[in-house]
Structure formats: C-alpha cells, structure tokens
C-alpha atoms as a PDB file:
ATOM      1  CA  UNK A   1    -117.909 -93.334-136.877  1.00  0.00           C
ATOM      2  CA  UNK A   2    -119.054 -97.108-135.990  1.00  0.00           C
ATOM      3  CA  UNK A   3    -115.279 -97.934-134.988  1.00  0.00           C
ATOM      4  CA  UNK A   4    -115.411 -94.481-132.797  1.00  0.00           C
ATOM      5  CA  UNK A   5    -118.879 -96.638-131.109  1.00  0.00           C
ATOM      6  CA  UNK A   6    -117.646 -99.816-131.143  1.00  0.00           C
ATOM      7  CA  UNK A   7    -114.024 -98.392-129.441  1.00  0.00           C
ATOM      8  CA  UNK A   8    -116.438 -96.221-126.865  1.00  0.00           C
ATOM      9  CA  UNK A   9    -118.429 -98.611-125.686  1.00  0.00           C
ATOM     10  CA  UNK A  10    -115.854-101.357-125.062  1.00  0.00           C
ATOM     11  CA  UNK A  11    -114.117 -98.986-122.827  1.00  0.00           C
ATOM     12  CA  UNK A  12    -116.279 -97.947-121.168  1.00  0.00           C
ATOM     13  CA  UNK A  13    -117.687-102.124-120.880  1.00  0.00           C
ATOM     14  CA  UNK A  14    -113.802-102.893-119.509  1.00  0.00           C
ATOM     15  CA  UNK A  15    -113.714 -99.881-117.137  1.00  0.00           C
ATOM     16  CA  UNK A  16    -116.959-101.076-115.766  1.00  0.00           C
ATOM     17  CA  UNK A  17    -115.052-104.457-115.603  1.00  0.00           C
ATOM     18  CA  UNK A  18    -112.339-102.996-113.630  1.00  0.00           C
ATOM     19  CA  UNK A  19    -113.728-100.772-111.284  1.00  0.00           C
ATOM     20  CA  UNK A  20    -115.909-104.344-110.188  1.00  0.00           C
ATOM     21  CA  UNK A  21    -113.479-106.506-109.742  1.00  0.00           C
ATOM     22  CA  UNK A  22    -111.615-103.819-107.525  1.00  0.00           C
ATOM     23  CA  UNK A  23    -114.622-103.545-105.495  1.00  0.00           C
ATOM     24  CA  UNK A  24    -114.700-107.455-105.422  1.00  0.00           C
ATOM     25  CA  UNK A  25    -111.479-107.870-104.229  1.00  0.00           C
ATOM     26  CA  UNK A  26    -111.847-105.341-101.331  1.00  0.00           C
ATOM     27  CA  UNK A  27    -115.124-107.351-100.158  1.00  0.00           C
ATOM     28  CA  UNK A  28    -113.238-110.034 -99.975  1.00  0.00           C
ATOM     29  CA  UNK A  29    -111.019-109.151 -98.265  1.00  0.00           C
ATOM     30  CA  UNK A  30    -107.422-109.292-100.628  1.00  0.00           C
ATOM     31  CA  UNK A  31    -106.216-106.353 -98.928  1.00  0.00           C
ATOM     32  CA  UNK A  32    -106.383-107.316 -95.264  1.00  0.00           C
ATOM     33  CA  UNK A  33    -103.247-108.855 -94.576  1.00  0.00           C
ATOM     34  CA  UNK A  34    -100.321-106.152 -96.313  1.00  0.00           C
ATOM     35  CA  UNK A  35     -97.756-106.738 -93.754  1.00  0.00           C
ATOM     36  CA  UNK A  36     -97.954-110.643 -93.865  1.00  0.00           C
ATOM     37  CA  UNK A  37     -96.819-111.387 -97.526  1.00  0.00           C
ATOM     38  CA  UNK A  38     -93.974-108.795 -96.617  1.00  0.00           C
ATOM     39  CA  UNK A  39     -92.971-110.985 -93.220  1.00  0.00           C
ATOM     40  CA  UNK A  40     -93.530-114.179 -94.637  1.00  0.00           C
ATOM     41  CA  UNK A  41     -90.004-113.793 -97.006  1.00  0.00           C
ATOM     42  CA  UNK A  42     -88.090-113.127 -94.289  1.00  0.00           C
ATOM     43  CA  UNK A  43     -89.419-116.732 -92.496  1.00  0.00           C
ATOM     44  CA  UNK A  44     -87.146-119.311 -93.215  1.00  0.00           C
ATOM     45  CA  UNK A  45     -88.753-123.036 -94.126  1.00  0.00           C
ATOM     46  CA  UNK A  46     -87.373-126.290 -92.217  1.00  0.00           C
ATOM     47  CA  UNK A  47     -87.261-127.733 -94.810  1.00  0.00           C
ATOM     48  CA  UNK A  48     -84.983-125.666 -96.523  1.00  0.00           C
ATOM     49  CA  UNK A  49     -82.750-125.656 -93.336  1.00  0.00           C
ATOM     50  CA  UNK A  50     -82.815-129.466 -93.054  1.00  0.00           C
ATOM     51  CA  UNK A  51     -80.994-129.764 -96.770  1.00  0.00           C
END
C-alpha cells in the first residue's frame, strides 16, 4: 500500500509538471511561428551555395 502512495502521488506530481510546462510554453509563445520552421528547410544558405 505505501508503493500504491508513493506511485500515486508522483504521478500525479509529474502530470502537474506537464500540464505547466505546456501552459509555459504557450505563454511564451513556442507555438507562434508553425509555418516558419517548415519554410525555413526549403531556404537554401550562401554559404552552402558558395562551396
């Protein structure tokens, strides 16, 4: 029965963990830009180029 406790409350300590840093990463602001990571592969470097 402790290890039952013990198991209970560190899930429910690690959901609590993950459901805050969602809401931290949507405050600031992680999810604004979806399109531009997709875009940015397709954008060839000079650098690259000049080789």
């Amino acid at each position: 029965m402790d290890a039952f406790l013990v198991l209970t409350v560190a899930a429910i300590v690690l959901g609590g963990l993950g459901v805050w840093l969602f809401f931290w990463t949507l405050k600031s602001g992680q999810y604004d830009d979806l399109d531009g990571a997709a875009e940015r592969i397709l954008i060839d470097d000079e650098e690259d180029s000049a080789r």
